[in-house]
C-alpha atoms as a PDB file:
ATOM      1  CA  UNK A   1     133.042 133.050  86.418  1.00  0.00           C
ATOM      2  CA  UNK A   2     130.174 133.644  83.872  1.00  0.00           C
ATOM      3  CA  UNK A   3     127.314 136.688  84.447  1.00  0.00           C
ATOM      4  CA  UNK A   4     125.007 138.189  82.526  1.00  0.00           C
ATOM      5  CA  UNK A   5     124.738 140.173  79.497  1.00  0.00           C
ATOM      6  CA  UNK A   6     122.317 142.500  80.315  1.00  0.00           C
ATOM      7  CA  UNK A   7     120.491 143.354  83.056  1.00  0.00           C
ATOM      8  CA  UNK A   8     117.031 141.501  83.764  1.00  0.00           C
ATOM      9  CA  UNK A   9     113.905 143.205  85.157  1.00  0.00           C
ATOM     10  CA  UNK A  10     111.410 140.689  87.009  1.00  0.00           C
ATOM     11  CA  UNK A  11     107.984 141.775  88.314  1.00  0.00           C
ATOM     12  CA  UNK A  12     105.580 139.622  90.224  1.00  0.00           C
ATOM     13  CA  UNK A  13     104.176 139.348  93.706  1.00  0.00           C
ATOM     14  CA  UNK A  14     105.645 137.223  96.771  1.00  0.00           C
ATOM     15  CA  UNK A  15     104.012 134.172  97.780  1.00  0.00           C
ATOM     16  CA  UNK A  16     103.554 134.913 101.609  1.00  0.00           C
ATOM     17  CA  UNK A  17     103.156 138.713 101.656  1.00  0.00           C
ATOM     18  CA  UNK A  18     101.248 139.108  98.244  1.00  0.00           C
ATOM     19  CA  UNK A  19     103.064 142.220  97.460  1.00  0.00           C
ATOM     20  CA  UNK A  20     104.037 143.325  94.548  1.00  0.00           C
ATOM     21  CA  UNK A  21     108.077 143.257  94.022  1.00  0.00           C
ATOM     22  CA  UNK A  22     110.529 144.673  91.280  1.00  0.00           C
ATOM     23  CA  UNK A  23     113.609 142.278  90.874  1.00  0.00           C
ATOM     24  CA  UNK A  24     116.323 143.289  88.333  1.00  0.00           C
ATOM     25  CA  UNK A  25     119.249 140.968  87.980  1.00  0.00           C
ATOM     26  CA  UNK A  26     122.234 143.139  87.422  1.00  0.00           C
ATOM     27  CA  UNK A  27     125.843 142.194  85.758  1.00  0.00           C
ATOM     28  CA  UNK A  28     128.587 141.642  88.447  1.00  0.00           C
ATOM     29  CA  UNK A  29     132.766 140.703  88.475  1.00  0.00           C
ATOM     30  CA  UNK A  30     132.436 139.595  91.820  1.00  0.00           C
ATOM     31  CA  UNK A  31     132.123 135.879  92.181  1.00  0.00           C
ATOM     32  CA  UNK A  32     129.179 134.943  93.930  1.00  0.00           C
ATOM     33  CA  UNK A  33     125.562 135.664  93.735  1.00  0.00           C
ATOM     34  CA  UNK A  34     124.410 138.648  95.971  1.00  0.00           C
ATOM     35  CA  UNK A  35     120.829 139.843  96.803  1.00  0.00           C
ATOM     36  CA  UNK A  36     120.670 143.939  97.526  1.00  0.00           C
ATOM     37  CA  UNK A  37     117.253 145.190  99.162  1.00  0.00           C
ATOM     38  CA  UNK A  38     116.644 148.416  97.034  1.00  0.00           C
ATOM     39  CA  UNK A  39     114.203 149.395  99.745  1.00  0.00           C
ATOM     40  CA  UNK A  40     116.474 149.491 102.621  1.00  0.00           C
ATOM     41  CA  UNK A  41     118.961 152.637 101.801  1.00  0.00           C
ATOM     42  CA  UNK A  42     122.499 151.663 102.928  1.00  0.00           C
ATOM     43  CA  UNK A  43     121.919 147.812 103.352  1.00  0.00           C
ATOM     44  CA  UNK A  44     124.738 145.206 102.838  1.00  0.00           C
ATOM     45  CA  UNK A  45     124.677 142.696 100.031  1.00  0.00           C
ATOM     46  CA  UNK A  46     123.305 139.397 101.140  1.00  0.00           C
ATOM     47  CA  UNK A  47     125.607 136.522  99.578  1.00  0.00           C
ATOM     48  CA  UNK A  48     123.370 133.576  98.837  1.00  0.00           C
ATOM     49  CA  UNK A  49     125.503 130.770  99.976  1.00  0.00           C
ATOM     50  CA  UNK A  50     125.132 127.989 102.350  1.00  0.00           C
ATOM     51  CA  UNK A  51     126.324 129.785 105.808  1.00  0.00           C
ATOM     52  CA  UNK A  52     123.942 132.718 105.215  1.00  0.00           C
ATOM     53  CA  UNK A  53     120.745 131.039 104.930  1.00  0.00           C
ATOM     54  CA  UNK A  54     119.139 131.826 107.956  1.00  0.00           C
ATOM     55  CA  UNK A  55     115.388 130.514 107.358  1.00  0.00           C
ATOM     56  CA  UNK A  56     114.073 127.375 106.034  1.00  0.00           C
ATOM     57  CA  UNK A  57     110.743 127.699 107.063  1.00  0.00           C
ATOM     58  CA  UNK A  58     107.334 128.254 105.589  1.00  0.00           C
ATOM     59  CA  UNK A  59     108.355 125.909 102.492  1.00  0.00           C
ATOM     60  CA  UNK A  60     111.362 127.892 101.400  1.00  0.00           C
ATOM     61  CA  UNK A  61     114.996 129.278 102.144  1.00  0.00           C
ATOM     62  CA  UNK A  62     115.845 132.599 103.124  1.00  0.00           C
ATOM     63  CA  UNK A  63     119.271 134.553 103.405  1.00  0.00           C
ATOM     64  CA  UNK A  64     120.159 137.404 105.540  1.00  0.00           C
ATOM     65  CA  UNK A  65     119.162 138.236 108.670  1.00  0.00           C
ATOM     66  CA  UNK A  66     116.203 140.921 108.859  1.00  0.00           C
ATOM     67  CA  UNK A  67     115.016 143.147 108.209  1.00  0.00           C
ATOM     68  CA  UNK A  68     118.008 142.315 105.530  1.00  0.00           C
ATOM     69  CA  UNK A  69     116.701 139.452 104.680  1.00  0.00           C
ATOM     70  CA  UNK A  70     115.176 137.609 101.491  1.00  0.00           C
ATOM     71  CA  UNK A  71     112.985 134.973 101.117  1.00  0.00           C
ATOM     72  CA  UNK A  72     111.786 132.122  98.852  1.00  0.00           C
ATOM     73  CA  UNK A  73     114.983 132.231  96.695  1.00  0.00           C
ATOM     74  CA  UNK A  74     115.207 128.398  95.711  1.00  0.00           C
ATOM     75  CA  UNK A  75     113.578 128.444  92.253  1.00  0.00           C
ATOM     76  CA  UNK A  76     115.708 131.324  91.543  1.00  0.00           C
ATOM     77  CA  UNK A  77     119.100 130.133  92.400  1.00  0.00           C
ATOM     78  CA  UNK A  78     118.233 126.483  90.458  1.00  0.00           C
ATOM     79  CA  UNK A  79     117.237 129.311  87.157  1.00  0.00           C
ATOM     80  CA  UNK A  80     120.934 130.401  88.008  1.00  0.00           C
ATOM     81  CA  UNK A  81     122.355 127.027  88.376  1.00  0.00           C
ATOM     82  CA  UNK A  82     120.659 125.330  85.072  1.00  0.00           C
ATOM     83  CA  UNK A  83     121.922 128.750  83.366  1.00  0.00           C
ATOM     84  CA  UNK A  84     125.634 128.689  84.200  1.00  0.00           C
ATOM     85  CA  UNK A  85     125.391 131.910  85.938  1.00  0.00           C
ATOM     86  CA  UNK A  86     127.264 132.221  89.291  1.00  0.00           C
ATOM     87  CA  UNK A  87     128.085 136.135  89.384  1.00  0.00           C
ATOM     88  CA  UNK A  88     125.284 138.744  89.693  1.00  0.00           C
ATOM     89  CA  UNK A  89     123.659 141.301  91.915  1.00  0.00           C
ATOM     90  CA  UNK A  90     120.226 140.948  92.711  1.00  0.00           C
ATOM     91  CA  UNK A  91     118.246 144.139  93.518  1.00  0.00           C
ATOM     92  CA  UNK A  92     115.461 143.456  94.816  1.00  0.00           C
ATOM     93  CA  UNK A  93     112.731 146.179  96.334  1.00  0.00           C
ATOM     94  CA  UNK A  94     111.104 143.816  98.980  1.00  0.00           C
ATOM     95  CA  UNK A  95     112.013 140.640 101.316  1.00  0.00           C
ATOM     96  CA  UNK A  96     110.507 138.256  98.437  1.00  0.00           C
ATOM     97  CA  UNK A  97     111.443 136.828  95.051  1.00  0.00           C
ATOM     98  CA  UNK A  98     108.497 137.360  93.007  1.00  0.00           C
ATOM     99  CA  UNK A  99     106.784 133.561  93.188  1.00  0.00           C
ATOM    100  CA  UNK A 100     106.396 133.724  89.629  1.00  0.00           C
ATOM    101  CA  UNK A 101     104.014 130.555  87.988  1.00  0.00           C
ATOM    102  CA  UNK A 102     105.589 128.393  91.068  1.00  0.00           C
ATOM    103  CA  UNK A 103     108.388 127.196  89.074  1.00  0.00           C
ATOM    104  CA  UNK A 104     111.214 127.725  87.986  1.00  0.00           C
ATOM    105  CA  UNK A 105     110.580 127.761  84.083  1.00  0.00           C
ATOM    106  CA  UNK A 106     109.926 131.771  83.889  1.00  0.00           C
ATOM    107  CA  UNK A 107     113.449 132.507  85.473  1.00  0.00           C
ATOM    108  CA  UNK A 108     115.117 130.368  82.959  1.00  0.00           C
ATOM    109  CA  UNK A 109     113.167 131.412  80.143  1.00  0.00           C
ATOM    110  CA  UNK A 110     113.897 135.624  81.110  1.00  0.00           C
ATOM    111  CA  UNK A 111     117.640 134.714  81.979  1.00  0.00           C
ATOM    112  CA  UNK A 112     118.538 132.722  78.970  1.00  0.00           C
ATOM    113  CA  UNK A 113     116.744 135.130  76.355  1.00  0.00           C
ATOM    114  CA  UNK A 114     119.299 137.958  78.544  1.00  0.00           C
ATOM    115  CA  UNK A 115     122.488 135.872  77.982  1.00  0.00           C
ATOM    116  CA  UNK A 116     122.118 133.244  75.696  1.00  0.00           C
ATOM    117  CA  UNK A 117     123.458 129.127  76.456  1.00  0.00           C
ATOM    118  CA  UNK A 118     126.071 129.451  78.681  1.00  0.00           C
ATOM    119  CA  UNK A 119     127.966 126.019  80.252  1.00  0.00           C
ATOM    120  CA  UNK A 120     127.596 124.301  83.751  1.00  0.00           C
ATOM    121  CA  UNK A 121     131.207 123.886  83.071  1.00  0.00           C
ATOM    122  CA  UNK A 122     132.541 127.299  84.086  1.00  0.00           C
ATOM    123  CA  UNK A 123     131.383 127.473  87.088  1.00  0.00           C
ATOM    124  CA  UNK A 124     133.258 126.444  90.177  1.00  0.00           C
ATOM    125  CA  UNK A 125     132.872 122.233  91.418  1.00  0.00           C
ATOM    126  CA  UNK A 126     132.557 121.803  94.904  1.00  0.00           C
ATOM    127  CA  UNK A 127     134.086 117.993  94.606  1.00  0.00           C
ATOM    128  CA  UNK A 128     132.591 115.674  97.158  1.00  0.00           C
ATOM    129  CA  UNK A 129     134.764 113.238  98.645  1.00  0.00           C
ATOM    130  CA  UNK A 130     133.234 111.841 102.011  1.00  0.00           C
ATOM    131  CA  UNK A 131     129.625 110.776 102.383  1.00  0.00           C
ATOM    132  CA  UNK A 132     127.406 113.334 104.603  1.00  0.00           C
ATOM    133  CA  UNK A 133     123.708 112.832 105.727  1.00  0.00           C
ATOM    134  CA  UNK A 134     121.528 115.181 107.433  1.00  0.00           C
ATOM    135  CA  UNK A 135     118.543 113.525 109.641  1.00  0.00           C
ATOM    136  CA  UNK A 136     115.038 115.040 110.230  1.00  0.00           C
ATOM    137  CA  UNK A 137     115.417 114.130 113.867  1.00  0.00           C
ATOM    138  CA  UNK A 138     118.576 116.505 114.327  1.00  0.00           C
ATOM    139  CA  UNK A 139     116.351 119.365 113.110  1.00  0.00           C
ATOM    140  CA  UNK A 140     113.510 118.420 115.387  1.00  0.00           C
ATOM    141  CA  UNK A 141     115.927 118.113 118.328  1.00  0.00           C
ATOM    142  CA  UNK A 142     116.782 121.996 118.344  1.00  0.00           C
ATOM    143  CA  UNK A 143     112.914 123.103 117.923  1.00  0.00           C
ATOM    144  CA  UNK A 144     111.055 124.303 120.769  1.00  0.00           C
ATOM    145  CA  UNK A 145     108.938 122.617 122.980  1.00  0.00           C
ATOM    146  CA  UNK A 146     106.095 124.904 121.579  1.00  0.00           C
ATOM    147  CA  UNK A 147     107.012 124.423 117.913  1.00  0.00           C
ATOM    148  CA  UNK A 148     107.814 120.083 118.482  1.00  0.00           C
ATOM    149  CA  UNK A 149     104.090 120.067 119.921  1.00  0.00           C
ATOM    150  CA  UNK A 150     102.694 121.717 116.944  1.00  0.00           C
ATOM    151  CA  UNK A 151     105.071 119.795 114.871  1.00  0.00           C
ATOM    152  CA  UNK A 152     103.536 116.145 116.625  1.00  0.00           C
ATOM    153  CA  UNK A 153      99.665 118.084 116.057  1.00  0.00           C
ATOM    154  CA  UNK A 154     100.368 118.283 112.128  1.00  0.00           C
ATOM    155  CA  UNK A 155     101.331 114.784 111.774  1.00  0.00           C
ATOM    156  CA  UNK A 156      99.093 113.532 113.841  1.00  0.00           C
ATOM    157  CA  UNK A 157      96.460 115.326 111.695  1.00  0.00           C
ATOM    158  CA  UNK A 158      98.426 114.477 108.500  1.00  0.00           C
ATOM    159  CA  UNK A 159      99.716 111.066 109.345  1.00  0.00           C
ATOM    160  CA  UNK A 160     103.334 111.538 108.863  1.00  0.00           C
ATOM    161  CA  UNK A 161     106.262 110.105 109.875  1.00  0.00           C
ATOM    162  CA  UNK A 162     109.456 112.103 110.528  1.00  0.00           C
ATOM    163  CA  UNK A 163     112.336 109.885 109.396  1.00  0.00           C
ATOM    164  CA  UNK A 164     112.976 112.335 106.321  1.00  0.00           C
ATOM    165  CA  UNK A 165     117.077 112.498 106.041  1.00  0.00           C
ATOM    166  CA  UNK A 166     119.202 114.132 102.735  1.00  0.00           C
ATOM    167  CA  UNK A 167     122.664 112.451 102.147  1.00  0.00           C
ATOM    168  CA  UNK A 168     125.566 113.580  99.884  1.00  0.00           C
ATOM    169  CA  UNK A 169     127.697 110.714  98.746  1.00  0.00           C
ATOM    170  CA  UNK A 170     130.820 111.409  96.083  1.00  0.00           C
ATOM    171  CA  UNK A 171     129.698 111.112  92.257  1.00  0.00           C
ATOM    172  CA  UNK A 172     132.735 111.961  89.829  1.00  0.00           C
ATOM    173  CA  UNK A 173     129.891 112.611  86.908  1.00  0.00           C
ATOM    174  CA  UNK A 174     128.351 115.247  88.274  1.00  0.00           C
ATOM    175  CA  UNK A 175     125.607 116.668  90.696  1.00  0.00           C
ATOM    176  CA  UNK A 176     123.069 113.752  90.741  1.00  0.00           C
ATOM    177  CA  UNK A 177     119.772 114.306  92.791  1.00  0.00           C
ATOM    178  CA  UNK A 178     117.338 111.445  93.634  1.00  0.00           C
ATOM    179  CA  UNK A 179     114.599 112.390  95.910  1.00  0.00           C
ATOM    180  CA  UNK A 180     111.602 110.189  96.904  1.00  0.00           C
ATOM    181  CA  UNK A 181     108.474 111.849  98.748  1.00  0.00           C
ATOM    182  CA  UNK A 182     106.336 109.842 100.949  1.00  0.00           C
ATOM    183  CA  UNK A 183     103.140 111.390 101.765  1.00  0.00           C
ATOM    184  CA  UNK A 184      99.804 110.279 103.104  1.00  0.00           C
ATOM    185  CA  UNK A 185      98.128 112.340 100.975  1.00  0.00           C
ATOM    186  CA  UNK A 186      96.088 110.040  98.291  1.00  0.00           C
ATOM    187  CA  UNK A 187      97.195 112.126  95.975  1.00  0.00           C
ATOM    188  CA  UNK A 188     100.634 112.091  96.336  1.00  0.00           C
ATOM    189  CA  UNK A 189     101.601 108.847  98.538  1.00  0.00           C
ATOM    190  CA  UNK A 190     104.855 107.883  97.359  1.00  0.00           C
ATOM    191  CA  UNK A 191     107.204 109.749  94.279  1.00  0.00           C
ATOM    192  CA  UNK A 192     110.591 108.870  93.000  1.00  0.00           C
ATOM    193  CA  UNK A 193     112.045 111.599  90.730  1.00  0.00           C
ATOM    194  CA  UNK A 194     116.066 111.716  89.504  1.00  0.00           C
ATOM    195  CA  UNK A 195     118.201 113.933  87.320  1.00  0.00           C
ATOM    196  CA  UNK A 196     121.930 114.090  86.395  1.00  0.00           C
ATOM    197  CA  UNK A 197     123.334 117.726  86.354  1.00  0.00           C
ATOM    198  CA  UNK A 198     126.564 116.297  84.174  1.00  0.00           C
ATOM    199  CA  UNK A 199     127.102 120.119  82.217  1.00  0.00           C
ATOM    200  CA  UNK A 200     125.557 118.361  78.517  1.00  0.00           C
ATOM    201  CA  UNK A 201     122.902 119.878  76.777  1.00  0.00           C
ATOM    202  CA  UNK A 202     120.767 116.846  76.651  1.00  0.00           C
ATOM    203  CA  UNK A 203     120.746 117.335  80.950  1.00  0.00           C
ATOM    204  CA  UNK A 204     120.111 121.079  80.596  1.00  0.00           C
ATOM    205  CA  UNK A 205     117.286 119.861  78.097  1.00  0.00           C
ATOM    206  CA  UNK A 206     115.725 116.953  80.127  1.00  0.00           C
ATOM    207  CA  UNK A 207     115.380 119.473  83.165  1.00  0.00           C
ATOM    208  CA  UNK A 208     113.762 122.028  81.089  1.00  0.00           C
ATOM    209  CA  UNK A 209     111.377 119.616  79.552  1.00  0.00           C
ATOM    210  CA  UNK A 210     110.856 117.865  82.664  1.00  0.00           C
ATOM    211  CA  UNK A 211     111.599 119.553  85.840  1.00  0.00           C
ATOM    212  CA  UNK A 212     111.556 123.335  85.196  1.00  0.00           C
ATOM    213  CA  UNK A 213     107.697 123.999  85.166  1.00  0.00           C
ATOM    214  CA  UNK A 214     106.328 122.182  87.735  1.00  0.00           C
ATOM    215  CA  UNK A 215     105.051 124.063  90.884  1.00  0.00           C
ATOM    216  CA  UNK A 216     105.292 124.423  94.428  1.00  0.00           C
ATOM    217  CA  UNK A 217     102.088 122.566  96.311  1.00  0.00           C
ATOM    218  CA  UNK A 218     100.175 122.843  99.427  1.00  0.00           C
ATOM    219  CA  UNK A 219      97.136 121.672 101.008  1.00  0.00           C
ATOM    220  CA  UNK A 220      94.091 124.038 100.891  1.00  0.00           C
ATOM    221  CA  UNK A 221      93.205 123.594 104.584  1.00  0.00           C
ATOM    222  CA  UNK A 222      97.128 124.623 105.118  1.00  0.00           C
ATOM    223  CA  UNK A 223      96.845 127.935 102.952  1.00  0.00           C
ATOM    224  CA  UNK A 224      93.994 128.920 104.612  1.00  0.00           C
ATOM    225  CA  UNK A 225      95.477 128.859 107.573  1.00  0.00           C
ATOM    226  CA  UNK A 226      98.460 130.333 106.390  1.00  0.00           C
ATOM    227  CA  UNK A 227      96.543 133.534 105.328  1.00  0.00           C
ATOM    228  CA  UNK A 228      94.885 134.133 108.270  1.00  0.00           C
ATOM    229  CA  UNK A 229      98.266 134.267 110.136  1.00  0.00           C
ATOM    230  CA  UNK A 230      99.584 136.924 107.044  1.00  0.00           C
ATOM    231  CA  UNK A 231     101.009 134.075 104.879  1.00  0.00           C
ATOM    232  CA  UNK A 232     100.644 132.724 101.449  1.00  0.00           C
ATOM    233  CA  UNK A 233      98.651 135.829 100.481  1.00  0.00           C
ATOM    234  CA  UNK A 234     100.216 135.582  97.335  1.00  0.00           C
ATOM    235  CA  UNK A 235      99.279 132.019  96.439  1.00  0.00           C
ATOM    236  CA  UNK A 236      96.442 131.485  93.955  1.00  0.00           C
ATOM    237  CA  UNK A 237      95.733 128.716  91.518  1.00  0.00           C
ATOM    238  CA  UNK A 238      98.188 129.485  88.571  1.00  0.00           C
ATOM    239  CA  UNK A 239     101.371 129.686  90.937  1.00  0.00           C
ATOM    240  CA  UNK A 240     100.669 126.889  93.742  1.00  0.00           C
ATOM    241  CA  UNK A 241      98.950 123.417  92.714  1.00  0.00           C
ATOM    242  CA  UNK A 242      96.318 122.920  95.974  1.00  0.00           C
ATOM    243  CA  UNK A 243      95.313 119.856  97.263  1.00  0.00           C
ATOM    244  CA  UNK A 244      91.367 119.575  98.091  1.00  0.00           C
ATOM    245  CA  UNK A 245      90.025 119.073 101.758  1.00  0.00           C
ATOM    246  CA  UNK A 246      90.714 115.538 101.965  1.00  0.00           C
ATOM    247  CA  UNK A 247      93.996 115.475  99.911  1.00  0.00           C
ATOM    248  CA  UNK A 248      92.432 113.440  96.963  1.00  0.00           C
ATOM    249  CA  UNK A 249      92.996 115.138  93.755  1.00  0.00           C
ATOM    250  CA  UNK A 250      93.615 118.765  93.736  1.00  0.00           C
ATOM    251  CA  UNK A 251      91.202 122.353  92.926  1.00  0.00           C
ATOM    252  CA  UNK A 252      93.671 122.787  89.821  1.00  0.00           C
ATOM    253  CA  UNK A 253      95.296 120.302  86.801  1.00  0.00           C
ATOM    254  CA  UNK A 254      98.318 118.755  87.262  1.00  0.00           C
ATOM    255  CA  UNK A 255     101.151 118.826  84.569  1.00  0.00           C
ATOM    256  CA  UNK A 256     101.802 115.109  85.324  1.00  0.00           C
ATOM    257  CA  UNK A 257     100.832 112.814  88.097  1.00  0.00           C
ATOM    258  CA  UNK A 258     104.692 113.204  89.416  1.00  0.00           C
ATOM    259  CA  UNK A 259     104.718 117.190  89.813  1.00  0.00           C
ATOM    260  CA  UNK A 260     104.878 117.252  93.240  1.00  0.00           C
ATOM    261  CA  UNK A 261     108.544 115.167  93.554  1.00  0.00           C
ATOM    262  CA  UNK A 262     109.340 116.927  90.122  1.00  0.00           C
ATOM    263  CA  UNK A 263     109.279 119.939  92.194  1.00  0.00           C
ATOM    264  CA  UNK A 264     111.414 118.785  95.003  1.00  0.00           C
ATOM    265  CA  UNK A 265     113.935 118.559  92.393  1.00  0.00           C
ATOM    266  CA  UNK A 266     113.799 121.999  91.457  1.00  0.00           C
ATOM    267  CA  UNK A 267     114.262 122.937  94.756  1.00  0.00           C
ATOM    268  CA  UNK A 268     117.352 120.492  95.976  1.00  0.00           C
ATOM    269  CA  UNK A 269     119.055 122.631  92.632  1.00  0.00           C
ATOM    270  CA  UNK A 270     118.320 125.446  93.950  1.00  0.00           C
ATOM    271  CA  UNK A 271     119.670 124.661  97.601  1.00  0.00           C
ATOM    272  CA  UNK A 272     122.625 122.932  96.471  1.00  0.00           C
ATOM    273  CA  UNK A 273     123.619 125.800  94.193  1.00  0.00           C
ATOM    274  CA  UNK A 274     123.859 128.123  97.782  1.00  0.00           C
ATOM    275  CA  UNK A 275     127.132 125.769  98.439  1.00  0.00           C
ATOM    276  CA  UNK A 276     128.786 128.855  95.789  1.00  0.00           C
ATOM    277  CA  UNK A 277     129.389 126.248  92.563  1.00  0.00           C
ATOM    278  CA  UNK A 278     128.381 122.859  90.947  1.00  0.00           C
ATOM    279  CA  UNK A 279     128.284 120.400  93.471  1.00  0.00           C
ATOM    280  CA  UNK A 280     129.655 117.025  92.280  1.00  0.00           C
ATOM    281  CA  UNK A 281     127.902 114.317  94.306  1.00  0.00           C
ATOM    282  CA  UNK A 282     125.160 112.159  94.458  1.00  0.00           C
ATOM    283  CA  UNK A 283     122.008 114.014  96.746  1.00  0.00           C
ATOM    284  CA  UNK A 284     119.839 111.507  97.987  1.00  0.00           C
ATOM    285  CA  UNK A 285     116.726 112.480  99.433  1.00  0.00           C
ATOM    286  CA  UNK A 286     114.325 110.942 101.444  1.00  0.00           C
ATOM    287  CA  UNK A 287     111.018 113.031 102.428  1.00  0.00           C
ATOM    288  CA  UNK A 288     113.687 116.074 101.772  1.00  0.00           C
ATOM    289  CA  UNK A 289     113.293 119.781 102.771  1.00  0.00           C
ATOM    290  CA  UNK A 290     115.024 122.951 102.258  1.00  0.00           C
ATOM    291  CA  UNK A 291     116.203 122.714 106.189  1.00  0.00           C
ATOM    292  CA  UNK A 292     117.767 119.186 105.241  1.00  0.00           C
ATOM    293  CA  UNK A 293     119.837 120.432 102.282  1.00  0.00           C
ATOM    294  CA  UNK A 294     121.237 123.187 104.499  1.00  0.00           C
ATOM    295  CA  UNK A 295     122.232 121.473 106.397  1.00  0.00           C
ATOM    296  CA  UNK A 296     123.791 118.592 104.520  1.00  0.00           C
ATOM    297  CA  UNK A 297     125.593 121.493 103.379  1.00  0.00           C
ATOM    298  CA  UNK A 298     126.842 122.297 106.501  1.00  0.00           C
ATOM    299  CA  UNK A 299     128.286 119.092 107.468  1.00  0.00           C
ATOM    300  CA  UNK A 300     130.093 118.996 104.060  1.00  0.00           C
ATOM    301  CA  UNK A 301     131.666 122.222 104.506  1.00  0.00           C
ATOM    302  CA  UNK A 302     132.107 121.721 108.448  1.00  0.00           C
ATOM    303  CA  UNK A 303     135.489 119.716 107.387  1.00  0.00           C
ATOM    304  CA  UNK A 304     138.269 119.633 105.157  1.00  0.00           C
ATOM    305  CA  UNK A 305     138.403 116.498 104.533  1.00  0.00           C
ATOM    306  CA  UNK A 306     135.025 116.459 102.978  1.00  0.00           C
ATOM    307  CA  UNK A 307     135.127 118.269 100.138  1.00  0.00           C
ATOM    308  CA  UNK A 308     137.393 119.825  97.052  1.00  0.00           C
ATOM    309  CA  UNK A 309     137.401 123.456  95.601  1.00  0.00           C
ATOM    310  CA  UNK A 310     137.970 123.611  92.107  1.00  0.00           C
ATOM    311  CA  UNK A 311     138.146 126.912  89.928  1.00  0.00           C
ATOM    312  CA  UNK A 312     135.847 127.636  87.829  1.00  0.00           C
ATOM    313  CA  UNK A 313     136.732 128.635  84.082  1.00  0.00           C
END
């Protein structure tokens, strides 16, 4: 079990409610990573693991039920991940972590001047030993009518096809995750991205030189209409790269012409590290989304047989 060595103050805004949040990162001996809402007097901790995320929506993962509840904690927890850190208390004085630049780059850089290199290799493996796969379709199958016909509206506007799926397969080397996006956007059409989490310094290295600093995405016509339901008020060009009206280029500059499945990467870290440790299998993932690696997670941990615990240092 590794923490930090100081506490950590982090100020920004949230993406959806655009309000301005203090997040300090606080040294803990209890293993786990737990989120505490300073602004709700009295409220439990929130563990961030796999059986307590209760929202996937809107683009991000949430844990807690509310009002106890936070959102948009992916980048975060894959700052934790690349850091070695799986103990710490979270206070956090609003239901968002702070969207930052839209990466995960600033959380790394403000941890790791706090505690210095620490390994992947103390932190507990969750060993996977039988394939699992999570399908879009299962998700779709438990929407509502209402939300299925809105659903078959956006890709009908969009063009896309829901055959997305995320499968976990055993990988003795470490946490490998290979994600491919397929979008009809001319921009983005179709992205193949990998990375090997195998606890070396040259993986730590090629995900901070490669990964760590690209952004979260949307289209412009979505955001708007996100903000005028009380969403994404928070979003502006130096945190979210925007696709123009017809999805051919984009209003800001791209790091590289991959960001967008770069990104996806930063996410399925961030996901995978709510399973409480270093997951040692290979994620595939096909037109992937934080709903998917829930619940890939979920049918992991939903037998025995499926995984191994072991200690961390």
């Amino acid at each position: 079990m590794k923490t930090t060595l100081k506490d950590i103050v982090i100020t920004g805004v949230g993406i959806h409610s655009g309000m301005p949040v203090r997040m300090a990162i606080k040294r803990s001996d209890r293993p786990g990573i737990f989120f505490r809402r300073a602004d709700l007097p009295g409220a439990a901790p929130i563990h961030a693991r796999w059986d307590n995320v209760t929202a996937t929506g809107l683009w991000s993962t949430s844990v807690g039920r509310a009002p106890n509840i936070v959102h948009t904690t992916e980048h975060l927890m894959a700052a934790l991940f690349v850091c070695g850190i799986d103990s710490a208390v979270i206070e956090i004085d609003g239901s968002e972590v702070p969207i930052m630049d839209g990466s995960a780059k600033e959380f790394i850089e403000l941890i790791g001047n706090a505690w210095g290199a620490r390994p992947q290799s103390s932190l507990k493996k969750i060993i996977v030993k039988k394939p699992v796969v999570a399908f879009r379709s299962e998700i779709i199958k438990k929407m509502s009518v209402f939300s299925r016909f809105a659903l078959w509206l956006h890709n009908l506007k969009t063009g896309r096809r829901e055959d997305g799926f995320v499968r976990l397969a055993p990988n003795p080397d470490g946490l490998l995750i290979r994600a491919t996006l397929v979008y009809p956007d001319k921009i983005i059409g179709t992205q193949s991205a990998e990375i090997l989490f195998d606890g070396t310094d040259e993986s730590r290295e090629k995900f901070l030189t490669e990964f760590a600093a690209t952004r979260t995405f949307g289209r412009i016509w979505e955001w708007g209409h996100m903000k005028k339901r009380g969403m994404g008020r928070g979003a502006n060009e130096h945190n979210v790269i925007a696709l123009n009206q017809d999805s051919s280029g984009t209003l800001n500059k791209l790091q590289c012409p991959d960001e967008f499945v770069r990104h996806k990467i930063i996410d399925a870290a961030g996901d995978m590290f709510a399973s409480g440790g270093w997951v040692f299998g290979t994620l595939e993932s096909y037109k992937g989304s934080h709903a998917l690696n829930n619940l890939v997670l979920k049918k992991l941990f939903a037998h025995p047989d499926n995984y191994d615990i072991i200690e961390g240092i």
